[in-house]
Protein backbone atom coordinates (compact mmCIF):
# COMPACT_ATOMS: atom_id res chain seq x y z
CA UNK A 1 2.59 -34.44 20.62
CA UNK A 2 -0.54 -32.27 19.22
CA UNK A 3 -0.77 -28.48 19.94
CA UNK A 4 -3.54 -28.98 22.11
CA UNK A 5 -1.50 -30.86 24.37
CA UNK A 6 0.61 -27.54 25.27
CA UNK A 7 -2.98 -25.62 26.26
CA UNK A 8 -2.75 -27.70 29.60
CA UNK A 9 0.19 -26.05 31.32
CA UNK A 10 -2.14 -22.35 30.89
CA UNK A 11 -5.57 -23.52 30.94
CA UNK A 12 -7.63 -23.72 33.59
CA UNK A 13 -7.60 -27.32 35.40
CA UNK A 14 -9.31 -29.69 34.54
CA UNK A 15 -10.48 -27.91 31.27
CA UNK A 16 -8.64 -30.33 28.65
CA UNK A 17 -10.18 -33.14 30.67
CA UNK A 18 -13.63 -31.41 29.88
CA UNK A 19 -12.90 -30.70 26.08
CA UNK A 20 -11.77 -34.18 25.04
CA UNK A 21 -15.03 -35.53 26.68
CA UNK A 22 -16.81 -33.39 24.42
CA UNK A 23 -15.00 -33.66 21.84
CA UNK A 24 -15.15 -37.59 21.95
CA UNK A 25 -19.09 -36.90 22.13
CA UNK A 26 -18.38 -34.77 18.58
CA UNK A 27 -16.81 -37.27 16.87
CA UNK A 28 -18.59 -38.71 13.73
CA UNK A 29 -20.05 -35.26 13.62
CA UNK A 30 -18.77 -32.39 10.80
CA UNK A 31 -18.49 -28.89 12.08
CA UNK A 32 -17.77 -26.57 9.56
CA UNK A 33 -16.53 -22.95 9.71
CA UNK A 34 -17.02 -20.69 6.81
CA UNK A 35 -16.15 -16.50 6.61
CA UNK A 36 -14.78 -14.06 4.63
CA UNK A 37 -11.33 -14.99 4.19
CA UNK A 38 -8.27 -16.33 6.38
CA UNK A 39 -6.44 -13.05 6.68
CA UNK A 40 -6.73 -10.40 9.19
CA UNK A 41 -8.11 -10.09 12.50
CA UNK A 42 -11.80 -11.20 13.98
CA UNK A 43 -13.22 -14.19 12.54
CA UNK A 44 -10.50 -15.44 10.43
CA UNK A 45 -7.87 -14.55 13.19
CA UNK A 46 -9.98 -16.93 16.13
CA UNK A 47 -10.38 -19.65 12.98
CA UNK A 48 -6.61 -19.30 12.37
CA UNK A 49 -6.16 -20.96 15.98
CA UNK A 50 -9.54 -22.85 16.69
CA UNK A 51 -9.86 -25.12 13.67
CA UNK A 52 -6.28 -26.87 14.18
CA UNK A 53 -7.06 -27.55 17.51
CA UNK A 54 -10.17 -28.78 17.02
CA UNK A 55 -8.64 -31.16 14.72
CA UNK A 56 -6.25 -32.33 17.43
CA UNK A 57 -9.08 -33.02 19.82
CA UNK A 58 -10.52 -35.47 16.77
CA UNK A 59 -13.22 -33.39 15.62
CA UNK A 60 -13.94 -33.30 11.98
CA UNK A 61 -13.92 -29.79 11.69
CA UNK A 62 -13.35 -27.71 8.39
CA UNK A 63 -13.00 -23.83 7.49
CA UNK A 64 -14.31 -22.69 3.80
CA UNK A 65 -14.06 -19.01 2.45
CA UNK A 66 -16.37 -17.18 0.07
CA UNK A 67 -14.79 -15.51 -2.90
CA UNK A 68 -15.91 -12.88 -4.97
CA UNK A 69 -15.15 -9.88 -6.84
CA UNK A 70 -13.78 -6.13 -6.07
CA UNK A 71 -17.48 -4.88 -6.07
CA UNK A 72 -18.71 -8.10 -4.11
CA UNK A 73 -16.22 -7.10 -1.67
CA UNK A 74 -17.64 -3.43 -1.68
CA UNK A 75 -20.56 -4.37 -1.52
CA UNK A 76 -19.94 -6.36 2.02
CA UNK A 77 -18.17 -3.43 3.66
CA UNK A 78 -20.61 -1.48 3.17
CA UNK A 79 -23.59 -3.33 4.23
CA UNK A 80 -21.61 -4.44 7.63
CA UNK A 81 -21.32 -1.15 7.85
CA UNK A 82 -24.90 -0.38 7.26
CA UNK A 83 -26.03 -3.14 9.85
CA UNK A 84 -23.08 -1.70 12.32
CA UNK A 85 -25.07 1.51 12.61
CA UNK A 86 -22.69 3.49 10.05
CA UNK A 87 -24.18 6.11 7.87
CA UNK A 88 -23.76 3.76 4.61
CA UNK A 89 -26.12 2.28 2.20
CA UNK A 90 -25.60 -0.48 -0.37
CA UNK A 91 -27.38 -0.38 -3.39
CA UNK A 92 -29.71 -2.21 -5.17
CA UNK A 93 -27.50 -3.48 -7.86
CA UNK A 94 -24.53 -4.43 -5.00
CA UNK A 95 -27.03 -6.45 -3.02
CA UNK A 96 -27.79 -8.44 -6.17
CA UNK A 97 -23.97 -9.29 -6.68
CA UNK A 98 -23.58 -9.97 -3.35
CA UNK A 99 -26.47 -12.76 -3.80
CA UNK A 100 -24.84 -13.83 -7.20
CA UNK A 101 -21.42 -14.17 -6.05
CA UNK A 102 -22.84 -16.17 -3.16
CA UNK A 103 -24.68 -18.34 -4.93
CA UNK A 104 -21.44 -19.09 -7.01
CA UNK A 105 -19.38 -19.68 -4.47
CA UNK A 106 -22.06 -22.24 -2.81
CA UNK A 107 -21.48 -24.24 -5.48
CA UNK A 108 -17.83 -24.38 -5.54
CA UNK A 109 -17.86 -24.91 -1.57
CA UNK A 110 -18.22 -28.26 0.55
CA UNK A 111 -21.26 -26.82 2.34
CA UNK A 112 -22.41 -30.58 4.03
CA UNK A 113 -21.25 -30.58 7.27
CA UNK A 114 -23.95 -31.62 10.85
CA UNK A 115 -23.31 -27.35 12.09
CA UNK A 116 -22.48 -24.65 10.36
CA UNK A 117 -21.14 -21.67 11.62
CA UNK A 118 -21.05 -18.72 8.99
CA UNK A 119 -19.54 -15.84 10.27
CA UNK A 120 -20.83 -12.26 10.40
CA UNK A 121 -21.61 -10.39 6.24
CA UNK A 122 -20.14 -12.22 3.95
CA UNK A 123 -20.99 -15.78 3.94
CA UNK A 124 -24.83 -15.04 5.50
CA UNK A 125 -26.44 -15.57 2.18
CA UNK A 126 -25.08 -18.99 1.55
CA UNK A 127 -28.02 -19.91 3.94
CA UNK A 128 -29.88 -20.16 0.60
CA UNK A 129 -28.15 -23.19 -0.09
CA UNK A 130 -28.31 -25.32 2.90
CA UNK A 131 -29.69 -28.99 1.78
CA UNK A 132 -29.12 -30.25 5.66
CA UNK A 133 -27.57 -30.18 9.08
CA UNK A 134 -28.03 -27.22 10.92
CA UNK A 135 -26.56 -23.32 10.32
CA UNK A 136 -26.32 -20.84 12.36
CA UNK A 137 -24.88 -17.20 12.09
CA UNK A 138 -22.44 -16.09 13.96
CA UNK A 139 -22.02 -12.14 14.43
CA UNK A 140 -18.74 -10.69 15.91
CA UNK A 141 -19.79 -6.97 15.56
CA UNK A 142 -23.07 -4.69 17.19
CA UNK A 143 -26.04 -4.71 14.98
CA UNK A 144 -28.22 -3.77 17.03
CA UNK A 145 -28.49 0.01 15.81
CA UNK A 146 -28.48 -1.22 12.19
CA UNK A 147 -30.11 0.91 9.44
CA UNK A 148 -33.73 0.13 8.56
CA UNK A 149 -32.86 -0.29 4.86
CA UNK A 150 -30.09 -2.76 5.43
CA UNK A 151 -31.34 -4.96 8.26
CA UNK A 152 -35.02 -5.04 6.54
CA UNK A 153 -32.60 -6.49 3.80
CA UNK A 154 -30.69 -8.91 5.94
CA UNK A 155 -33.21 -10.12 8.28
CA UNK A 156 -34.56 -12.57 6.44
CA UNK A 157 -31.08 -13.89 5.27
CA UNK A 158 -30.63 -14.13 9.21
CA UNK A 159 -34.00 -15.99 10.22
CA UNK A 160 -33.10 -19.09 7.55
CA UNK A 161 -30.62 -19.85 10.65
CA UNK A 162 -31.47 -22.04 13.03
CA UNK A 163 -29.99 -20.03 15.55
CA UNK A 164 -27.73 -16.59 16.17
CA UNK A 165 -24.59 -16.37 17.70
CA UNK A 166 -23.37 -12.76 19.57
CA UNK A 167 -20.60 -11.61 21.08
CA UNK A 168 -22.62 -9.66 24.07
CA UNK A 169 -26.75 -9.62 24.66
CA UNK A 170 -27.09 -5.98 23.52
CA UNK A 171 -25.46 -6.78 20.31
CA UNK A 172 -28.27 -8.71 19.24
CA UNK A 173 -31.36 -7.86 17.12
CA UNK A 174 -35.03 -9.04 17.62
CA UNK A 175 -35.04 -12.37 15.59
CA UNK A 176 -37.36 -15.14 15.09
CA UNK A 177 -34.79 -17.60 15.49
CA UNK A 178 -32.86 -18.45 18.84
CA UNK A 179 -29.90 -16.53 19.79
CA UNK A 180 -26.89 -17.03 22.17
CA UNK A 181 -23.87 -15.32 23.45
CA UNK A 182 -20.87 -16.46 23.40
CA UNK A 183 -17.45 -13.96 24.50
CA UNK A 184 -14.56 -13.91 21.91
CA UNK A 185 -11.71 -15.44 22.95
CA UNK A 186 -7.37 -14.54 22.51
CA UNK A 187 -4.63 -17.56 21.67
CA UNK A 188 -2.53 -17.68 24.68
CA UNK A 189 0.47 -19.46 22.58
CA UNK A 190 0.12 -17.33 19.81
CA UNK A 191 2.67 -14.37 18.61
CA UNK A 192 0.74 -11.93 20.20
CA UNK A 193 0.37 -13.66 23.83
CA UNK A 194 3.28 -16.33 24.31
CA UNK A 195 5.93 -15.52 26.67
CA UNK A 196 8.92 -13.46 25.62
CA UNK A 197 12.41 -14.69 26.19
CA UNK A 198 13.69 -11.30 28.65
CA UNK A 199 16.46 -11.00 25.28
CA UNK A 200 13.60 -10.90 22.70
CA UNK A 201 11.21 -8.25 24.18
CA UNK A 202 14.26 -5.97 24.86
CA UNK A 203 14.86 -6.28 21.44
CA UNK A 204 11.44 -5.72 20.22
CA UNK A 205 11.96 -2.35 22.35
CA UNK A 206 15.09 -1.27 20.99
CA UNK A 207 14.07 -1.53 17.68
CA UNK A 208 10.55 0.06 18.61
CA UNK A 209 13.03 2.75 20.57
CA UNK A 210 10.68 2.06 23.46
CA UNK A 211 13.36 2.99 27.05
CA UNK A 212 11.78 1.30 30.10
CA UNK A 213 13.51 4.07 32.33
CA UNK A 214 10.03 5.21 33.69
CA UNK A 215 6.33 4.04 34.45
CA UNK A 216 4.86 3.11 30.92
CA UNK A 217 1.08 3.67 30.15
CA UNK A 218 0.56 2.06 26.89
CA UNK A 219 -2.79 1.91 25.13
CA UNK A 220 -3.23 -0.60 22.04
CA UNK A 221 -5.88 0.37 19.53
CA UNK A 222 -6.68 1.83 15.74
CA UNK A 223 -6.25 5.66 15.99
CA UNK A 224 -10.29 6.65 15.67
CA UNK A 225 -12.63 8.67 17.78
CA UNK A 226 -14.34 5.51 19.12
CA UNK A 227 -11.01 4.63 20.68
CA UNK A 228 -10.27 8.04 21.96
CA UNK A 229 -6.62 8.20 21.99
CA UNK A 230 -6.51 12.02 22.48
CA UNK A 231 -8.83 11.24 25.44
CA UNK A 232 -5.77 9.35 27.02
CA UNK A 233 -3.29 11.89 25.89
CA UNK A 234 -5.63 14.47 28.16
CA UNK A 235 -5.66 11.41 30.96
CA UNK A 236 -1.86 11.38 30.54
CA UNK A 237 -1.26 15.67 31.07
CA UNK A 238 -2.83 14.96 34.05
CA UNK A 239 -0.49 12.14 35.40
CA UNK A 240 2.39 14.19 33.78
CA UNK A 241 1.86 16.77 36.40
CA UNK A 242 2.61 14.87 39.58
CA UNK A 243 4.57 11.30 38.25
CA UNK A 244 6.91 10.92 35.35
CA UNK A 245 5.64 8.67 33.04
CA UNK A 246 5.76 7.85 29.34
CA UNK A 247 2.82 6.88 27.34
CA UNK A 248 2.48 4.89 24.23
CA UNK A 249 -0.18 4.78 21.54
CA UNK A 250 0.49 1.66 19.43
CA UNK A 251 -1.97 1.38 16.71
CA UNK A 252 -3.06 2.35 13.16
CA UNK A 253 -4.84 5.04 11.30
CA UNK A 254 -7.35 4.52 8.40
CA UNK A 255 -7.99 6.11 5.33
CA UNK A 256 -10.72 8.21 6.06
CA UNK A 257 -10.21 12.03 7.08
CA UNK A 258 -11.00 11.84 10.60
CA UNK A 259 -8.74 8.73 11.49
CA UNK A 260 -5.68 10.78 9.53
CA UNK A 261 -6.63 14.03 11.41
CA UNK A 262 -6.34 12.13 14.84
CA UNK A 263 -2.95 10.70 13.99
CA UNK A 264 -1.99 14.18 13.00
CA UNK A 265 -3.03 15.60 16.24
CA UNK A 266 -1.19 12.74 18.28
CA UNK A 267 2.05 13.44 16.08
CA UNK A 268 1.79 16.95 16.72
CA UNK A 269 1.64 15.95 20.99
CA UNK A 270 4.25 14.06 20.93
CA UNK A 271 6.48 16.42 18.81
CA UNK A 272 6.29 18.62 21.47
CA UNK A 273 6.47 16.28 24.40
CA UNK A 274 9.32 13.77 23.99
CA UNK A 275 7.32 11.11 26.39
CA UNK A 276 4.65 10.33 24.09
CA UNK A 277 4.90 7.92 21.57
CA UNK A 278 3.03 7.28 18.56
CA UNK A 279 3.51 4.06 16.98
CA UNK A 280 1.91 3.19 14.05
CA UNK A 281 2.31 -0.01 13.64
CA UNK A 282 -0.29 -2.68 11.05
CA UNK A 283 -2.65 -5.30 12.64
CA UNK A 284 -0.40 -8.54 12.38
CA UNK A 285 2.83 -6.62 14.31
CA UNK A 286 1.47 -9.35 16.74
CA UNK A 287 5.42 -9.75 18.42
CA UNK A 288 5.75 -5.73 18.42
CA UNK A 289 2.22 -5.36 20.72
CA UNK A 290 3.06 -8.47 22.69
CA UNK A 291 6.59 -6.72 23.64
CA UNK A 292 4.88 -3.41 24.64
CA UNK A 293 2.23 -4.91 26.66
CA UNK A 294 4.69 -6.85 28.83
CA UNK A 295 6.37 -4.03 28.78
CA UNK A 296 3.87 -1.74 30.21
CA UNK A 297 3.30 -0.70 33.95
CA UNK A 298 -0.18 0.12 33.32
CA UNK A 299 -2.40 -0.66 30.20
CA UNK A 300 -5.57 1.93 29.01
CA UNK A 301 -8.02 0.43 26.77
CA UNK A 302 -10.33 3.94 26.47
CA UNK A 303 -12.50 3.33 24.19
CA UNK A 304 -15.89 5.38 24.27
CA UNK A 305 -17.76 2.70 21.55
CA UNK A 306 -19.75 -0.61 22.22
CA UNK A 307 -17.28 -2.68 20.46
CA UNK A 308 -15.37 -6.40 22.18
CA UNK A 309 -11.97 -5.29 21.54
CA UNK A 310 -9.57 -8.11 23.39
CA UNK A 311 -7.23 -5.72 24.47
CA UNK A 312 -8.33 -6.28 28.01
CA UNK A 313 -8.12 -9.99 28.08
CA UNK A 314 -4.37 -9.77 26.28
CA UNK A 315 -3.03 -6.85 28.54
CA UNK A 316 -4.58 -9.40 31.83
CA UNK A 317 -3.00 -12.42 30.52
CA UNK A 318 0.44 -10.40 30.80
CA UNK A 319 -0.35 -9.68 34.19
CA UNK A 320 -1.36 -5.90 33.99
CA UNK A 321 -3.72 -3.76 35.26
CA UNK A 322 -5.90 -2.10 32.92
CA UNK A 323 -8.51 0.73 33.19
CA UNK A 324 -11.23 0.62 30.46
CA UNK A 325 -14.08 2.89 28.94
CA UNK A 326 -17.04 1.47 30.60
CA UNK A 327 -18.55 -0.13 27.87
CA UNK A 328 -19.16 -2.94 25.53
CA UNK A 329 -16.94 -5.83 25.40
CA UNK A 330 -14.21 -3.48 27.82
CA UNK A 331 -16.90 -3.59 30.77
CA UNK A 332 -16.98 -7.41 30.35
CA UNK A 333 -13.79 -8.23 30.73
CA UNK A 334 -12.49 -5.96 33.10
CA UNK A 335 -13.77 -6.40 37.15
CA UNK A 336 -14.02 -3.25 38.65
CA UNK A 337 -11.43 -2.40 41.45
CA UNK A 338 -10.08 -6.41 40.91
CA UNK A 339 -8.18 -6.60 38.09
CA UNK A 340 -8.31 -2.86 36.64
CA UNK A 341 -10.72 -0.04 36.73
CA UNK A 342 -13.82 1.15 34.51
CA UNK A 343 -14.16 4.83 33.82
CA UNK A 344 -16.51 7.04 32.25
CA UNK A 345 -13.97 10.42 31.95
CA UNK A 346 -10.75 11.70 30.99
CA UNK A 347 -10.76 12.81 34.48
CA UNK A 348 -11.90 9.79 35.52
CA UNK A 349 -8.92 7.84 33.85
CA UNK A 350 -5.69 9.81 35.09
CA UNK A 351 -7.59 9.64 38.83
CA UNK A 352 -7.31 6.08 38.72
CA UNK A 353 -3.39 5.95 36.76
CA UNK A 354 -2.50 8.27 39.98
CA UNK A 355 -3.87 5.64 42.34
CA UNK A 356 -1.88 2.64 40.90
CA UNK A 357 1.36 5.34 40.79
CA UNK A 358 0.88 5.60 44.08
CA UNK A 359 -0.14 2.49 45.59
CA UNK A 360 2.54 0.66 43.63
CA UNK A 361 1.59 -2.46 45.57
CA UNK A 362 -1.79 -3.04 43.87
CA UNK A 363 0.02 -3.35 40.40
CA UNK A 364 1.34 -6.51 41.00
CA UNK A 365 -1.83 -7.71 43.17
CA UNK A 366 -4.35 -6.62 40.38
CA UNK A 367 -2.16 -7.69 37.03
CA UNK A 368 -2.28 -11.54 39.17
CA UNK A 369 -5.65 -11.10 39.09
CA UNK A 370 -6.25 -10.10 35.81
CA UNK A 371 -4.42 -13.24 34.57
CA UNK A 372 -6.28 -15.53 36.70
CA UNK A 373 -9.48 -13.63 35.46
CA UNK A 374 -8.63 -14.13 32.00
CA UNK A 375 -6.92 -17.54 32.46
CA UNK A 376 -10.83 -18.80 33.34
CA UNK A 377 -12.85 -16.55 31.44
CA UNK A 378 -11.31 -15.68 27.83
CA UNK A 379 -8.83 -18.10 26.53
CA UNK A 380 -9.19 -20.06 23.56
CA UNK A 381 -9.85 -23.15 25.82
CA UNK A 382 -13.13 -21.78 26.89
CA UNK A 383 -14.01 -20.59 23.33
CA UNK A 384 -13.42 -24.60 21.79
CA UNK A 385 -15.81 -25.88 25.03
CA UNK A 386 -18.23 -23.25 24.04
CA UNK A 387 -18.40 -23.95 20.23
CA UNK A 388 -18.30 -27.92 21.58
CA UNK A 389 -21.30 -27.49 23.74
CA UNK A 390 -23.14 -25.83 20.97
CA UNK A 391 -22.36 -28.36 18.54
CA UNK A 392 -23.94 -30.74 21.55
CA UNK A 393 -26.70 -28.47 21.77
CA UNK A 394 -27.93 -27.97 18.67
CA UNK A 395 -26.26 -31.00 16.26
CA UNK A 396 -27.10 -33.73 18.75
């Protein structure tokens, strides 16, 4: 039996129906993917899951990666970072690698294919090469605030598309080229989102020396300003002073100074408050974060920055509530007073953890509804229709 078989016991019905008519309509047609690399998260972690299944459904669909070297590599941090708004500029002579190393790789690559979809920095320039079917770029991060130098740099790279692929509308840039907007999506069979055996996720929480003896607010998330965990350590005090809970940051810190000095001020809370935890745990600890979400009574995905982090959409699919920042990608997925809460405060935050506390019954009603919500609006299912229908769309 193929993988995609198993999708129809947790999509929506009727959606396999829907895919294999499309994807009967793709066949004889070559979709090919092409990023970065195949480790990590983003790009290469929805192409770890889509292009299999895509394969099952008949479609001749391939993923190539672009190579390069150590200052290639530098050179595409920091001009995502650049076009993400980030006080970073690339120079001249790393822009000209970046082309070079591009240009190499297009000639070791299988670039014919009917669509191409390259994804986000550092396969954009391959564009150059196209000799047919049609490309289009596919951005998983905000560029919208991107620095002059760097998008008057990119731009054009980005107008050889055909088309331009975002995440959410205010993500995009003015373009000369059609754009459209298309949600990320989370693997409901994967490690991070399958069902735990009850004996498996108390494991996971032994070892993690996670006790379920109380309410658990849990937020999942790298340890930076723009995800304001000492914002939910405030939102917790608050709680602390009328229910006993436990919270639990589960995340990682980076290398620059203010990401350590964050972690060191969560360390320092919970040394001297034995019901916060501070676990730092790295990005692929995919059966760790699955455990604690299930886990969890309540979920806080606080972030204060415009990014689509699928916390949301995971902590629904386990059936819990979850209060967001009110923006970005959060504000899409979560519906207001249905399956969670948006806030705009500290304040804000521990005023709506105090209403679940005490209204225990909504828990249960708004964590059913936050699976349904996510069942029919952000599972993989809906992500292979969407690429599908753009293949229909525009490779015809």
């Amino acid at each position: 039996m193929s993988r995609i078989a198993e999708y129809r016991q947790v999509a929506p019905q009727g959606a396999l129906d829907i895919l294999e008519r499309l994807a009967a309509r793709a066949r004889g047609r070559r979709l090919l993917h092409v990023s970065g690399g195949r480790l990590g998260g983003g790009p290469a972690e929805a192409l770890r899951a889509a292009v299999p299944l895509l394969g099952d459904l008949g479609v001749d669909a391939r993923w190539e990666v672009t190579g390069g070297d150590p200052a290639y590599y530098a050179t595409v941090r920091t001009l995502q970072a650049a076009l993400e708004g980030g006080e970073r500029v690339p120079s001249e002579e790393g822009l000209e690698r970046y082309l070079a190393m591009n240009r190499v790789s297009a000639r070791k690559l299988d670039l014919e294919a009917d669509l191409v979809l390259a994804h986000d920095v550092p396969p954009a320039s391959l564009v150059e090469a196209r000799t047919g079917g049609r490309w289009i770029w596919r951005c998983h991060f905000d560029c919208a605030g991107a620095q002059h130098g760097a998008w008057a740099f990119f731009r054009p790279l980005v107008e050889r598309f055909d088309a331009a692929v975002f995440s959410l509308p205010q993500y995009a840039h003015r373009l000369g080229v059609p754009a459209f907007v298309l949600h990320p999506s989370i693997d409901p069979l994967s490690d991070r989102n399958r069902d735990l055996a009850p004996r498996e996720l108390q494991t996971v929480l032994a070892t993690l020396r996670v006790a379920q003896d109380k309410p658990l607010l849990l937020q999942v998330g790298p340890f930076t300003r723009g995800h304001d965990p000492l914002g939910v350590v405030n939102a917790y005090r608050i709680v602390k002073k009328h229910h006993d809970v436990r919270l639990v940051l589960a995340g990682a810190a980076g290398e620059d100074g203010e990401s350590l000095e964050i972690l060191a001020s969560l360390r320092d809370a919970a040394e001297h408050d034995r019901d916060i935890v501070v676990l730092e745990l790295p990005v692929d600890a995919h059966v760790q974060l699955n455990a604690l979400q299930r886990a969890a009574t309540i979920v806080l995905q606080k972030s204060v920055q415009e990014g689509f982090d699928l916390g949301p959409a995971e902590a629904m699919w386990k059936g819990k509530p979850v209060i967001g920042g009110a923006t970005g990608g959060i504000a899409q997925q979560i519906l207001h007073d249905v399956t969670g809460y948006l806030v705009r405060s500290v304040e804000g935050a521990a005023f709506r953890i105090r209403h679940l506390l005490n209204n225990r019954e909504l828990i249960p009603r708004m964590g059913a509804a936050g699976r349904e919500h996510a069942r029919r609006a952000f599972l993989i299912t809906r992500h292979l229709l969407d690429d599908l229908a753009l293949m229909a769309h525009l490779a015809p």
